[in-house]
PDB file of N, CA and C in Angstrom:
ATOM      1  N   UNK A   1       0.846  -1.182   0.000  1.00  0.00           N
ATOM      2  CA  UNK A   1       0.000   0.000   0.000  1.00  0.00           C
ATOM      3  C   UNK A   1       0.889   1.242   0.000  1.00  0.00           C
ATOM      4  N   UNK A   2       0.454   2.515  -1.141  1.00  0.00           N
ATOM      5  CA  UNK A   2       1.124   3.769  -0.690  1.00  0.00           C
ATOM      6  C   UNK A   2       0.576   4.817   0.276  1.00  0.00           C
ATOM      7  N   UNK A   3       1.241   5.316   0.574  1.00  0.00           N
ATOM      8  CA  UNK A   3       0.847   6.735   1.238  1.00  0.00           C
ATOM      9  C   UNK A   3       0.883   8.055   0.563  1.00  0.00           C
ATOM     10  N   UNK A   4       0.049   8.826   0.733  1.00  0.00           N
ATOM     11  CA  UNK A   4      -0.151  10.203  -0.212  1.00  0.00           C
ATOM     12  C   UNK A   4      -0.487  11.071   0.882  1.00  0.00           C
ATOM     13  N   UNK A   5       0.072  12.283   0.188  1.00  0.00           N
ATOM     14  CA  UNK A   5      -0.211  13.520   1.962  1.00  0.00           C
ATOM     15  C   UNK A   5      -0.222  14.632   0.761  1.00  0.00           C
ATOM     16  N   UNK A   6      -1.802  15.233   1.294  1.00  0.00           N
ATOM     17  CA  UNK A   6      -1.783  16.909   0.790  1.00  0.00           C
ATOM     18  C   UNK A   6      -1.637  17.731   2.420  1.00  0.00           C
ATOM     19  N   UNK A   7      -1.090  18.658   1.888  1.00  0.00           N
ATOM     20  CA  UNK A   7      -0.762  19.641   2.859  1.00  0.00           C
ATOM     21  C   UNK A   7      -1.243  21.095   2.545  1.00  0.00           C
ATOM     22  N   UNK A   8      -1.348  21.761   3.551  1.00  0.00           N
ATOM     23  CA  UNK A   8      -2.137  22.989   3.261  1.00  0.00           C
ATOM     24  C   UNK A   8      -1.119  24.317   4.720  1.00  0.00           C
ATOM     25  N   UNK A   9      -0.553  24.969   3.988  1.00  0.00           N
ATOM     26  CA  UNK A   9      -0.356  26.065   4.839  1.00  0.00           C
ATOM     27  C   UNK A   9      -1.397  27.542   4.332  1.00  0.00           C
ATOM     28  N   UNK A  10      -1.608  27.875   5.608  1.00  0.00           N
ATOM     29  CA  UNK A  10      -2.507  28.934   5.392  1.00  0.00           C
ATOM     30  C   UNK A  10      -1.719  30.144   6.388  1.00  0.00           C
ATOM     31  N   UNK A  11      -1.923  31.568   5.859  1.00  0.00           N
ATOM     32  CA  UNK A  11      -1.176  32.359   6.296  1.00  0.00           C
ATOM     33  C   UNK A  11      -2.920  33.869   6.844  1.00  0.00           C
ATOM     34  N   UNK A  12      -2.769  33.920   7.928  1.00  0.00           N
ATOM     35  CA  UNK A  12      -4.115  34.794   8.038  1.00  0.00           C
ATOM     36  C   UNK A  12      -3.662  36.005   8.789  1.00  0.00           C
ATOM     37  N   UNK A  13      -4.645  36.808   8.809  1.00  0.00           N
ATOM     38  CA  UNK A  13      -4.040  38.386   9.271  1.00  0.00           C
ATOM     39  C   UNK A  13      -4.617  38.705  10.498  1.00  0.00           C
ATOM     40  N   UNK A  14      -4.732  39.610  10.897  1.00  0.00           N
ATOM     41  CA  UNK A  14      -5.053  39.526  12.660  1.00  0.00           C
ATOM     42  C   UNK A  14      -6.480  39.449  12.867  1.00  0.00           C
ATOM     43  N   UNK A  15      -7.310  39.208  11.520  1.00  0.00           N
ATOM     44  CA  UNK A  15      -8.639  39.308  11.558  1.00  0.00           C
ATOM     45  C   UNK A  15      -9.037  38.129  11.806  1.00  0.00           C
ATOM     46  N   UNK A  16      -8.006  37.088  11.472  1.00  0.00           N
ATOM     47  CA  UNK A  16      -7.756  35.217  10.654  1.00  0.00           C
ATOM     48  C   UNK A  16      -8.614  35.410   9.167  1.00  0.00           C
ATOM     49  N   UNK A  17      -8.104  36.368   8.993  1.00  0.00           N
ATOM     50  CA  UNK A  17      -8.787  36.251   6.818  1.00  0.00           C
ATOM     51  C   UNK A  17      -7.879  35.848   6.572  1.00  0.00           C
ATOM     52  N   UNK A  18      -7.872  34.861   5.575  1.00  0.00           N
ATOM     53  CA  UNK A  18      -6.595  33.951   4.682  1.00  0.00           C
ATOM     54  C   UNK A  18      -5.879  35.037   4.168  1.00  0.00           C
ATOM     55  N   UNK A  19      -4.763  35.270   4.536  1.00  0.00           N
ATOM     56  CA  UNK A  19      -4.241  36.119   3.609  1.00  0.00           C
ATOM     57  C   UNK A  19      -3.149  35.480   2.304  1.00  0.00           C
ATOM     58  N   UNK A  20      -2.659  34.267   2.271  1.00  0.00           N
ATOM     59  CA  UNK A  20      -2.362  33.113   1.530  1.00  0.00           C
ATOM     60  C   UNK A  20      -2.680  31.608   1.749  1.00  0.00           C
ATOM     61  N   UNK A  21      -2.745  31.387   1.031  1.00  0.00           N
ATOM     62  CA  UNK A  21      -3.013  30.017   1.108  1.00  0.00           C
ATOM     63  C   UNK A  21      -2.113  29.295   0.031  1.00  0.00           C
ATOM     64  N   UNK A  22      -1.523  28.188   0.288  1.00  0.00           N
ATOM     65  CA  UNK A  22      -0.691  26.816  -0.334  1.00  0.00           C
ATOM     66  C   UNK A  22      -1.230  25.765  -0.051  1.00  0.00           C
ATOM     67  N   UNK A  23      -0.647  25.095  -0.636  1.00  0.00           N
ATOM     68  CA  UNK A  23      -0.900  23.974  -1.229  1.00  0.00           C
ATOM     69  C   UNK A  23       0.263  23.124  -1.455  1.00  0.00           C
ATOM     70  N   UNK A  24       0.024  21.897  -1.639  1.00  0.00           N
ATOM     71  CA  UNK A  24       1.501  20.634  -2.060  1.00  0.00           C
ATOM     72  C   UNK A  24       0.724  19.092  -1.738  1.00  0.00           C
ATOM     73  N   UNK A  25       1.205  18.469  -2.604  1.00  0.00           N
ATOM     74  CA  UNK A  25       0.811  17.184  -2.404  1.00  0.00           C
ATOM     75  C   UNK A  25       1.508  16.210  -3.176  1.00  0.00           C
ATOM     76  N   UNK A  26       1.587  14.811  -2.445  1.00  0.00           N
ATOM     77  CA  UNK A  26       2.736  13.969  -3.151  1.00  0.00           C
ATOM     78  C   UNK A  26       2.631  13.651  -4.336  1.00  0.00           C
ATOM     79  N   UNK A  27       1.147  13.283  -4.543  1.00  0.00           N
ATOM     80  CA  UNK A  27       1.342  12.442  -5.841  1.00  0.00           C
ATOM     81  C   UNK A  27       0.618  13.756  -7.105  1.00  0.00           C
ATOM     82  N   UNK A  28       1.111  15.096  -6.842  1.00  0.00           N
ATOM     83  CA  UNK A  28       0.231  16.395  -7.674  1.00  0.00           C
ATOM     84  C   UNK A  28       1.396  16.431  -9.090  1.00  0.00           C
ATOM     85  N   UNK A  29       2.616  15.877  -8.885  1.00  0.00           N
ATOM     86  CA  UNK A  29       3.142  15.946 -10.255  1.00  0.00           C
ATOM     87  C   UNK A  29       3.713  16.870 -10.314  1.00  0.00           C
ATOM     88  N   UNK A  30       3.432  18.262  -9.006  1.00  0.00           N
ATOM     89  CA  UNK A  30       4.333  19.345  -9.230  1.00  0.00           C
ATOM     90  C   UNK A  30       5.180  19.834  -8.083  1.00  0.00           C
ATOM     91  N   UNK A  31       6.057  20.146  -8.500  1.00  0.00           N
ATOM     92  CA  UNK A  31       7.040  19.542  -7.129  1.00  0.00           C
ATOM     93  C   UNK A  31       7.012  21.200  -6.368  1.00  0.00           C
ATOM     94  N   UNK A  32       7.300  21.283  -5.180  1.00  0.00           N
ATOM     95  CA  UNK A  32       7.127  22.511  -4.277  1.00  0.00           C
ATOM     96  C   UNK A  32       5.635  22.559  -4.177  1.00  0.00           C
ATOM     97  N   UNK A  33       5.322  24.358  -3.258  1.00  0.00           N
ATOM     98  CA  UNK A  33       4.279  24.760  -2.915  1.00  0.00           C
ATOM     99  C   UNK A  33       3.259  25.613  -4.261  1.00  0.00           C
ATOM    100  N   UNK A  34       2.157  25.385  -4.183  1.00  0.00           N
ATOM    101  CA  UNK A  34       1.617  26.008  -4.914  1.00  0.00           C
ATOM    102  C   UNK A  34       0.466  26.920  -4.352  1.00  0.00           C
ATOM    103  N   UNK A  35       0.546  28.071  -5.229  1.00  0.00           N
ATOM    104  CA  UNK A  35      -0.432  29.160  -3.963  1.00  0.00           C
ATOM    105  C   UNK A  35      -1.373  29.150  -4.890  1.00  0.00           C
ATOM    106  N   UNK A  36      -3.009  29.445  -4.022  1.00  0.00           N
ATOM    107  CA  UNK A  36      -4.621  29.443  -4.548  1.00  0.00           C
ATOM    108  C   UNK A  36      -4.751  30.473  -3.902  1.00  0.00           C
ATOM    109  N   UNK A  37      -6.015  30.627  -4.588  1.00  0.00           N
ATOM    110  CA  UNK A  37      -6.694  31.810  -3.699  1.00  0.00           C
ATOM    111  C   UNK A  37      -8.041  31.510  -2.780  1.00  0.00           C
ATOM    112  N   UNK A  38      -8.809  30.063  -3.268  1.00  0.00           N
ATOM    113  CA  UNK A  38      -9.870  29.677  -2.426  1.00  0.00           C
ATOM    114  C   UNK A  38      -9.652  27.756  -2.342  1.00  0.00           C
ATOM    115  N   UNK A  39      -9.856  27.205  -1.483  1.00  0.00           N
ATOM    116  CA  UNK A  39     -10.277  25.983  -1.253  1.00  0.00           C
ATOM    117  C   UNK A  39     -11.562  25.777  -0.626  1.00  0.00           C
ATOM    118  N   UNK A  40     -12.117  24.269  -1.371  1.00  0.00           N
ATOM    119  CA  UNK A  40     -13.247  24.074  -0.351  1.00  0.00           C
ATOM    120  C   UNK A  40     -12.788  22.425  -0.286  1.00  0.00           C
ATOM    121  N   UNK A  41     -12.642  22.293   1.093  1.00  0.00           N
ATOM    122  CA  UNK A  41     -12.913  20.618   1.770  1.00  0.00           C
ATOM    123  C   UNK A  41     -13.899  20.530   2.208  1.00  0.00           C
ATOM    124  N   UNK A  42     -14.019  19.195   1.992  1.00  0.00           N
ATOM    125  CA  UNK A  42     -15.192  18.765   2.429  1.00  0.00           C
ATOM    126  C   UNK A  42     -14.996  16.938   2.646  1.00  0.00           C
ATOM    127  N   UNK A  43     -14.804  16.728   3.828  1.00  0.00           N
ATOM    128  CA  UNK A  43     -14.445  15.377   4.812  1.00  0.00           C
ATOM    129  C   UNK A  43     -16.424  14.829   5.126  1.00  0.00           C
ATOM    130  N   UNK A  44     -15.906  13.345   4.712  1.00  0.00           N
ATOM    131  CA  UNK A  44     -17.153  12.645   5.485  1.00  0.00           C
ATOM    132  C   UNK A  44     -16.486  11.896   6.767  1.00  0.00           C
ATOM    133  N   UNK A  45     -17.541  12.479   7.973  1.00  0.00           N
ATOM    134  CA  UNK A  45     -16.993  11.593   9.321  1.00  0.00           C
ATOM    135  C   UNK A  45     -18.247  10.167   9.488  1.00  0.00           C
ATOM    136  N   UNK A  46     -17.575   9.574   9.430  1.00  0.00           N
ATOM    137  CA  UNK A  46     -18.583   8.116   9.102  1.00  0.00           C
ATOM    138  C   UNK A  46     -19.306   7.711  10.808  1.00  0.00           C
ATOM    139  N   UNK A  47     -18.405   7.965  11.756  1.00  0.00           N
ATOM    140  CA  UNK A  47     -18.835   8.187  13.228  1.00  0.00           C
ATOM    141  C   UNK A  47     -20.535   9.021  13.117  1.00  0.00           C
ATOM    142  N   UNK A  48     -20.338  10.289  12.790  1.00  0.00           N
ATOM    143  CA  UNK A  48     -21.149  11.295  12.797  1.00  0.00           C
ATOM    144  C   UNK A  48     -22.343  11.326  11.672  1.00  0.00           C
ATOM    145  N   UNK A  49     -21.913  10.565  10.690  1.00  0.00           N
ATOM    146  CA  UNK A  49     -22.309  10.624   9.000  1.00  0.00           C
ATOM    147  C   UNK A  49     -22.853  12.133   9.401  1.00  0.00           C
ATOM    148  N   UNK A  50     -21.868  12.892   8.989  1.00  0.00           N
ATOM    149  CA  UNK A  50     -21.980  14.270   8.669  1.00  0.00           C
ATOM    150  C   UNK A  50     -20.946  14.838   7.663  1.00  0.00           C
ATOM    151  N   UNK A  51     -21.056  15.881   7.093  1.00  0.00           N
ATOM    152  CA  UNK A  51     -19.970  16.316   6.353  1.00  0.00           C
ATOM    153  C   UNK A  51     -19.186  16.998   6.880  1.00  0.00           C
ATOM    154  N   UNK A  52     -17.793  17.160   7.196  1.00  0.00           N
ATOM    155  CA  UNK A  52     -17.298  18.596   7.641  1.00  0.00           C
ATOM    156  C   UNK A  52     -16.420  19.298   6.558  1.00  0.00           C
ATOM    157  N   UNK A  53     -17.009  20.545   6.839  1.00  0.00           N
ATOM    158  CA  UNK A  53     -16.239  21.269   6.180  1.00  0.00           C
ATOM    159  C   UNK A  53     -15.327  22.483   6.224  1.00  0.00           C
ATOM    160  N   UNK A  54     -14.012  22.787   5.300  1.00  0.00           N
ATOM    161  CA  UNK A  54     -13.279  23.656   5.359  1.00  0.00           C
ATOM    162  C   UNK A  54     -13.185  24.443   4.313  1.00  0.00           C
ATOM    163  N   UNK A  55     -14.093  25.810   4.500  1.00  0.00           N
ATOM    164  CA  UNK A  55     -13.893  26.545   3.006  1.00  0.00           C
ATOM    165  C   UNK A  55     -13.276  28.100   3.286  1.00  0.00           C
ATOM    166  N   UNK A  56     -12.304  28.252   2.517  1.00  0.00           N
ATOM    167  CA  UNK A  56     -11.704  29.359   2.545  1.00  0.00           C
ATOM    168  C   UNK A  56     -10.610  29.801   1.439  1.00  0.00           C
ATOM    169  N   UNK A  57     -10.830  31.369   1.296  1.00  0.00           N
ATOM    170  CA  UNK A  57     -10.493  31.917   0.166  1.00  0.00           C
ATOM    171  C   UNK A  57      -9.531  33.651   0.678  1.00  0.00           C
ATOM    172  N   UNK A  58      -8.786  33.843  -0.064  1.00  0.00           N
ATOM    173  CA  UNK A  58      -8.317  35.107   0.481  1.00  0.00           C
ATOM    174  C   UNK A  58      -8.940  36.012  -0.584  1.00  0.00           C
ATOM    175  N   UNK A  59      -8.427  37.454   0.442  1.00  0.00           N
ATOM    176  CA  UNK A  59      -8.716  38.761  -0.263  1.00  0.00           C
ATOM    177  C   UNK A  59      -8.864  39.150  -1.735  1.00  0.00           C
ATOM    178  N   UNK A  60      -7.680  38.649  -2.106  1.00  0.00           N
ATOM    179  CA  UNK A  60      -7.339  38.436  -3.440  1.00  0.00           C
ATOM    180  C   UNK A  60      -8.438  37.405  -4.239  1.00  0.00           C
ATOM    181  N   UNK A  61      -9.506  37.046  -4.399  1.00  0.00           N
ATOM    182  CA  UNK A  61     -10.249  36.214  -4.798  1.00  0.00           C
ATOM    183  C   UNK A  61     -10.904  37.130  -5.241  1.00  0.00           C
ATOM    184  N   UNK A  62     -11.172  37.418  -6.412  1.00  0.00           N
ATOM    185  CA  UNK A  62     -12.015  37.761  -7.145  1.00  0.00           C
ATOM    186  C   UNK A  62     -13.663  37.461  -7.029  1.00  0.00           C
ATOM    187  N   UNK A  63     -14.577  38.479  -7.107  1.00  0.00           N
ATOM    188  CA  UNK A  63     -16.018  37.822  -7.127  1.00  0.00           C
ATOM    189  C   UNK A  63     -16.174  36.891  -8.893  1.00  0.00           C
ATOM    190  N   UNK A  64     -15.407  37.356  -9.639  1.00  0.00           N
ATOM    191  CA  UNK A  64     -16.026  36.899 -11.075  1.00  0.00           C
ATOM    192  C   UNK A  64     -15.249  34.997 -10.613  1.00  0.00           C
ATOM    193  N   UNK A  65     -13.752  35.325  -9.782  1.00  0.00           N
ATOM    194  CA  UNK A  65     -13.382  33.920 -10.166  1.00  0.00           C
ATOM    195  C   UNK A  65     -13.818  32.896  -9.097  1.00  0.00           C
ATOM    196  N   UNK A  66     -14.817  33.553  -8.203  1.00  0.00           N
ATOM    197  CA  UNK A  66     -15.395  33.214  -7.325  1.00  0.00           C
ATOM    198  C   UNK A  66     -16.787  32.758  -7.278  1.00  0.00           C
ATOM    199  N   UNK A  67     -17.307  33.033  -8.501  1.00  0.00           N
ATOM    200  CA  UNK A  67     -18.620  32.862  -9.378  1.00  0.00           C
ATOM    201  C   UNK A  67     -17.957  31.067 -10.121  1.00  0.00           C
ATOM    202  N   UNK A  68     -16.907  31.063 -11.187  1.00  0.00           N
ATOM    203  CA  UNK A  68     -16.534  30.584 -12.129  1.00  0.00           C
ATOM    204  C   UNK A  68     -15.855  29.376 -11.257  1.00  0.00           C
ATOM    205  N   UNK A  69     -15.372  29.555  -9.923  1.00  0.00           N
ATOM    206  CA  UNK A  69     -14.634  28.658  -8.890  1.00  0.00           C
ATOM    207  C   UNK A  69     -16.022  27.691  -8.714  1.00  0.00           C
ATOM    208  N   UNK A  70     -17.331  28.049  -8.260  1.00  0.00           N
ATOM    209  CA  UNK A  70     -18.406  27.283  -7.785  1.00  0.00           C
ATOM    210  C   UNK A  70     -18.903  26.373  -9.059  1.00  0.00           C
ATOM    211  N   UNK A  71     -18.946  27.111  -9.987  1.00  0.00           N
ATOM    212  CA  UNK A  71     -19.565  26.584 -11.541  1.00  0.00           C
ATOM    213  C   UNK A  71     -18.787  25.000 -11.783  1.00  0.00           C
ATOM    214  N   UNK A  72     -17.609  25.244 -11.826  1.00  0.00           N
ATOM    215  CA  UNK A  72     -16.742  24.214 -11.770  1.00  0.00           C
ATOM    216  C   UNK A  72     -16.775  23.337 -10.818  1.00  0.00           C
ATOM    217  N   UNK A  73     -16.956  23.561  -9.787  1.00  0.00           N
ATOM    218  CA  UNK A  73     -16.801  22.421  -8.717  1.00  0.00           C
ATOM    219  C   UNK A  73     -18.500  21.905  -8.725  1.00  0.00           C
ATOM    220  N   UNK A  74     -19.735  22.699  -9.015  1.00  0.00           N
ATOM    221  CA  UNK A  74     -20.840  22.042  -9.382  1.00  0.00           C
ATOM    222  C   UNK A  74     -20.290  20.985 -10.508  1.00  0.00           C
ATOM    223  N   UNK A  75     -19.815  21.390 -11.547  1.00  0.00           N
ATOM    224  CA  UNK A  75     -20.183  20.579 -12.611  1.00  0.00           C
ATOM    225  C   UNK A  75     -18.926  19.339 -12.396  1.00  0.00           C
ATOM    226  N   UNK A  76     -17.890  19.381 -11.239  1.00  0.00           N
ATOM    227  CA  UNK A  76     -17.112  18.261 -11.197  1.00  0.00           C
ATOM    228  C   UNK A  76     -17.793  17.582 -10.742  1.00  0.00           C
ATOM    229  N   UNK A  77     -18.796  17.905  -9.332  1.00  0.00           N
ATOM    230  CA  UNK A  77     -19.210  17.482  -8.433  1.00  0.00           C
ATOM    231  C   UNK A  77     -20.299  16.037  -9.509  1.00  0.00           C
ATOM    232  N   UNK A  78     -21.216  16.880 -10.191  1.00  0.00           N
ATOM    233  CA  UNK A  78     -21.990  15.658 -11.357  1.00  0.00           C
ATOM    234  C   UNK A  78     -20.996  14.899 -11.485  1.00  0.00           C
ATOM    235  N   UNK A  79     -19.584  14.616 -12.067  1.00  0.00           N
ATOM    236  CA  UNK A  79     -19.090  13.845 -12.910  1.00  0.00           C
ATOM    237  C   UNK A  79     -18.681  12.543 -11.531  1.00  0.00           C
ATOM    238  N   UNK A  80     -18.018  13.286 -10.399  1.00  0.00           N
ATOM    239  CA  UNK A  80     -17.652  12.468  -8.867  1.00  0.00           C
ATOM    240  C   UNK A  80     -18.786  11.818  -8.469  1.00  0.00           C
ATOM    241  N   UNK A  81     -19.808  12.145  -8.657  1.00  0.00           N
ATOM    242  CA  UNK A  81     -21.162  11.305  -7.847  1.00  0.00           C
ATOM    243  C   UNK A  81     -21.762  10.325  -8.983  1.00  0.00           C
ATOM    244  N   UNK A  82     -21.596  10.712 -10.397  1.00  0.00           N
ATOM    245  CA  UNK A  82     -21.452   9.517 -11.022  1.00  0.00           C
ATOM    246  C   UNK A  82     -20.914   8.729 -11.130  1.00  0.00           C
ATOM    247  N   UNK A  83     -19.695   8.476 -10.835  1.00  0.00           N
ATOM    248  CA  UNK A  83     -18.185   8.010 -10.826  1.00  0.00           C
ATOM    249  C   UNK A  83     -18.555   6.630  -9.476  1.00  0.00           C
ATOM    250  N   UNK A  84     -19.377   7.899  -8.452  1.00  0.00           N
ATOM    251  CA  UNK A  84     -19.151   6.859  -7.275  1.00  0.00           C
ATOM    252  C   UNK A  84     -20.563   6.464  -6.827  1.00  0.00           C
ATOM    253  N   UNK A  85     -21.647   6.713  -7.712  1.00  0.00           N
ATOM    254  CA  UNK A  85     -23.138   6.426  -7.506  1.00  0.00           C
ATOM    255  C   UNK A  85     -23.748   5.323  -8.654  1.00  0.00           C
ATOM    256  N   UNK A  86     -23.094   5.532  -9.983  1.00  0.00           N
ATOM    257  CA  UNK A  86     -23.327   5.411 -11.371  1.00  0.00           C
ATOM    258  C   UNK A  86     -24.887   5.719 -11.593  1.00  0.00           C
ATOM    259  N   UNK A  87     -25.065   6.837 -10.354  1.00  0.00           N
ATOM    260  CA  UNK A  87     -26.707   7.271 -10.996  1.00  0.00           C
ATOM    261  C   UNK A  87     -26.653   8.430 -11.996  1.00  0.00           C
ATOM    262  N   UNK A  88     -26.939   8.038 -13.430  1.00  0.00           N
ATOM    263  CA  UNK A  88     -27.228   9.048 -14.270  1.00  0.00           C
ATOM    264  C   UNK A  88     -28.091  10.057 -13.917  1.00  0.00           C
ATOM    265  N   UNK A  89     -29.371   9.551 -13.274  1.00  0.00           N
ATOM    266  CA  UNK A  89     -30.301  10.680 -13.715  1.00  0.00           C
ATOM    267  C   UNK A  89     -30.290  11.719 -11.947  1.00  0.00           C
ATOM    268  N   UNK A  90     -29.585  11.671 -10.987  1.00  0.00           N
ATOM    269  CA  UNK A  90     -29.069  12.313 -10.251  1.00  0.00           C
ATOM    270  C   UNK A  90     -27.764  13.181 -10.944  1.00  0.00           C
ATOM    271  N   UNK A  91     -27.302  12.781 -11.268  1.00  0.00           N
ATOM    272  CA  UNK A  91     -25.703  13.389 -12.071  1.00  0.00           C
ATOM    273  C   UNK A  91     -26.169  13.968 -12.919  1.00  0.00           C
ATOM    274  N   UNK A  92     -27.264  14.380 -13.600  1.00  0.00           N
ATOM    275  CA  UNK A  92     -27.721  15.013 -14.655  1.00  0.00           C
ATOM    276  C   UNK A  92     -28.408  16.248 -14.008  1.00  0.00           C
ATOM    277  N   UNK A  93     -29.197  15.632 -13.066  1.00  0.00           N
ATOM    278  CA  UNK A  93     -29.575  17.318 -12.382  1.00  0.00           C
ATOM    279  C   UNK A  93     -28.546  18.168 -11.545  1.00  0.00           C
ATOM    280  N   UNK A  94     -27.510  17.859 -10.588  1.00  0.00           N
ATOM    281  CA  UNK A  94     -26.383  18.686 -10.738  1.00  0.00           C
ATOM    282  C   UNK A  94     -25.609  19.649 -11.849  1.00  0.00           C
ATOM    283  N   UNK A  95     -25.615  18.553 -13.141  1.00  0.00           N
ATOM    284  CA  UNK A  95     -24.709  18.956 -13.963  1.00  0.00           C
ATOM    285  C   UNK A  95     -26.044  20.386 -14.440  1.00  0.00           C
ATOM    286  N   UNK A  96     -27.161  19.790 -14.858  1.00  0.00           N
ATOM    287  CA  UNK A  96     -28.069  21.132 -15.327  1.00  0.00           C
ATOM    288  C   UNK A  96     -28.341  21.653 -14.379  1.00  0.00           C
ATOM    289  N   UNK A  97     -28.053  21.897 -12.736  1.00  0.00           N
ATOM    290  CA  UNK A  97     -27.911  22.934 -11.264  1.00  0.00           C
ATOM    291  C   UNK A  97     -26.503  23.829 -12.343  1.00  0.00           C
ATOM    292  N   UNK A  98     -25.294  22.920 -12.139  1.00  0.00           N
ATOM    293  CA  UNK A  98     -24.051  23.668 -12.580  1.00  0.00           C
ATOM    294  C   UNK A  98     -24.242  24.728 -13.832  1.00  0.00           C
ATOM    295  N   UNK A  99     -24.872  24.362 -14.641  1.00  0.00           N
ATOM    296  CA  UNK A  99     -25.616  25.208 -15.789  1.00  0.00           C
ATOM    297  C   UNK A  99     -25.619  26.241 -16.195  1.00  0.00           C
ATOM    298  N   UNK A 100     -27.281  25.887 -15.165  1.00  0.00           N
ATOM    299  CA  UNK A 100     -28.330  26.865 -14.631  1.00  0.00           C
ATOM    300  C   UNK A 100     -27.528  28.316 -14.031  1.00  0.00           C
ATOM    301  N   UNK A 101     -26.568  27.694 -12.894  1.00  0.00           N
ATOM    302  CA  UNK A 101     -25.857  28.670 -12.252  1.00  0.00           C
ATOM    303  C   UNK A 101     -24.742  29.087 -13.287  1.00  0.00           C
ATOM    304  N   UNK A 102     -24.302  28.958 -13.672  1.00  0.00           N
ATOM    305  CA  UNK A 102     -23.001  29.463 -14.780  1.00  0.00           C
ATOM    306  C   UNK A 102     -24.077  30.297 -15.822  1.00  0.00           C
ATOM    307  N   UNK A 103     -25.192  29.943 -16.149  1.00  0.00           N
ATOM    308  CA  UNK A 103     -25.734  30.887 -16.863  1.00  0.00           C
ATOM    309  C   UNK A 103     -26.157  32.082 -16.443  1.00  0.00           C
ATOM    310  N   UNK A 104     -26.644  31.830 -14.799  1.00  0.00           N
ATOM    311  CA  UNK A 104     -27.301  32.888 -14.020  1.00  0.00           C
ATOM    312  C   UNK A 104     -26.074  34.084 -13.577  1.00  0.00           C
ATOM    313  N   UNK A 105     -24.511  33.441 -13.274  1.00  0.00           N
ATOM    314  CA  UNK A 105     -23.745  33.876 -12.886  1.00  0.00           C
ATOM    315  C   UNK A 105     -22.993  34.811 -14.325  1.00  0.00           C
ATOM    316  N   UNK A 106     -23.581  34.478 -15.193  1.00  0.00           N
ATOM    317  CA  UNK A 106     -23.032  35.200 -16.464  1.00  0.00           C
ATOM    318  C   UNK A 106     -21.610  34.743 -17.219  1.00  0.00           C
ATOM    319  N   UNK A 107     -21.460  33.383 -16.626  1.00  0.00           N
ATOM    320  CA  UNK A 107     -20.252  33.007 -17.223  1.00  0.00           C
ATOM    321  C   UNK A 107     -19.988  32.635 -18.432  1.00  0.00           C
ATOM    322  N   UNK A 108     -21.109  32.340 -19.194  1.00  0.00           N
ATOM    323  CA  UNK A 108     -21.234  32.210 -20.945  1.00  0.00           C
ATOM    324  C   UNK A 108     -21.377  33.148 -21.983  1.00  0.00           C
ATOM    325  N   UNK A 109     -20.196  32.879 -22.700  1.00  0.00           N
ATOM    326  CA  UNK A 109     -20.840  33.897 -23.623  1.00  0.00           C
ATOM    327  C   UNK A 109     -21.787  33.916 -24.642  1.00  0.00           C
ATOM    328  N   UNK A 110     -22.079  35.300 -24.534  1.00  0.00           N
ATOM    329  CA  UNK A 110     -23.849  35.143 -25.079  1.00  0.00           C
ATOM    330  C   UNK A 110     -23.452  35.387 -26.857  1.00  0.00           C
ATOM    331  N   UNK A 111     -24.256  34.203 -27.710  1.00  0.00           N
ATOM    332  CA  UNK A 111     -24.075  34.684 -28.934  1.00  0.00           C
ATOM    333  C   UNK A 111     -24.312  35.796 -29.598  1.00  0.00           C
ATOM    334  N   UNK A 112     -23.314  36.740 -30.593  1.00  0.00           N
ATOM    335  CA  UNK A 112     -23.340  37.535 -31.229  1.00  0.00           C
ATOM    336  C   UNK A 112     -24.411  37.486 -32.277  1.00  0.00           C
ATOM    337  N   UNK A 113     -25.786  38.209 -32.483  1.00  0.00           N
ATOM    338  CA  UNK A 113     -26.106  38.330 -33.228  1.00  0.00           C
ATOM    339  C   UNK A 113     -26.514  39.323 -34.270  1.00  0.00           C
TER     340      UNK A 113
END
């Protein structure tokens, strides 16, 4: 069996707002730290069957890439719950949630006519 470790340093200001955030992990292919501007974890505790979660983003986060950050993780989120449900027609209403919201959020561009 291997072992794999992500790591996360977070750097916050006297408010605790992220003021950086990194990143690194063994098997990521890229060697050193890499800096983001938002993460979201999200741990299942099987004790609790609850989710916990860790979401955080610094200053520097844009609202547009903060719009375009959610869009994406909706529409991964369809492809992961198919992956690990093989329910199509659940994975289909996420993916048209992810959409819906990328359309509402203005992230498409609208055809020229």
């Amino acid at each position: 069996m291997k072992k794999s470790a992500i790591h996360f340093d977070i750097t916050v200001d006297n408010d605790f707002i992220p003021h950086t955030i990194e990143w690194q992990a063994t098997d990521s292919g890229v060697e050193g730290k890499k800096n983001c501007h938002a993460t979201l974890l999200s741990l299942w505790d099987p004790a609790e069957k609850a989710t916990l979660r860790i979401d955080l983003w610094t200053k520097d986060m844009l609202v547009d890439d903060m719009k375009r950050f959610f869009y994406e993780n909706f529409a991964t989120m369809a492809d992961t719950y198919m992956r690990a449900t093989n329910d199509a027609e659940l994975s289909k209403m996420i993916r048209d949630f992810a959409k819906e919201f990328g359309d509402k959020a203005g992230l498409f561009a609208k055809p020229k006519s």
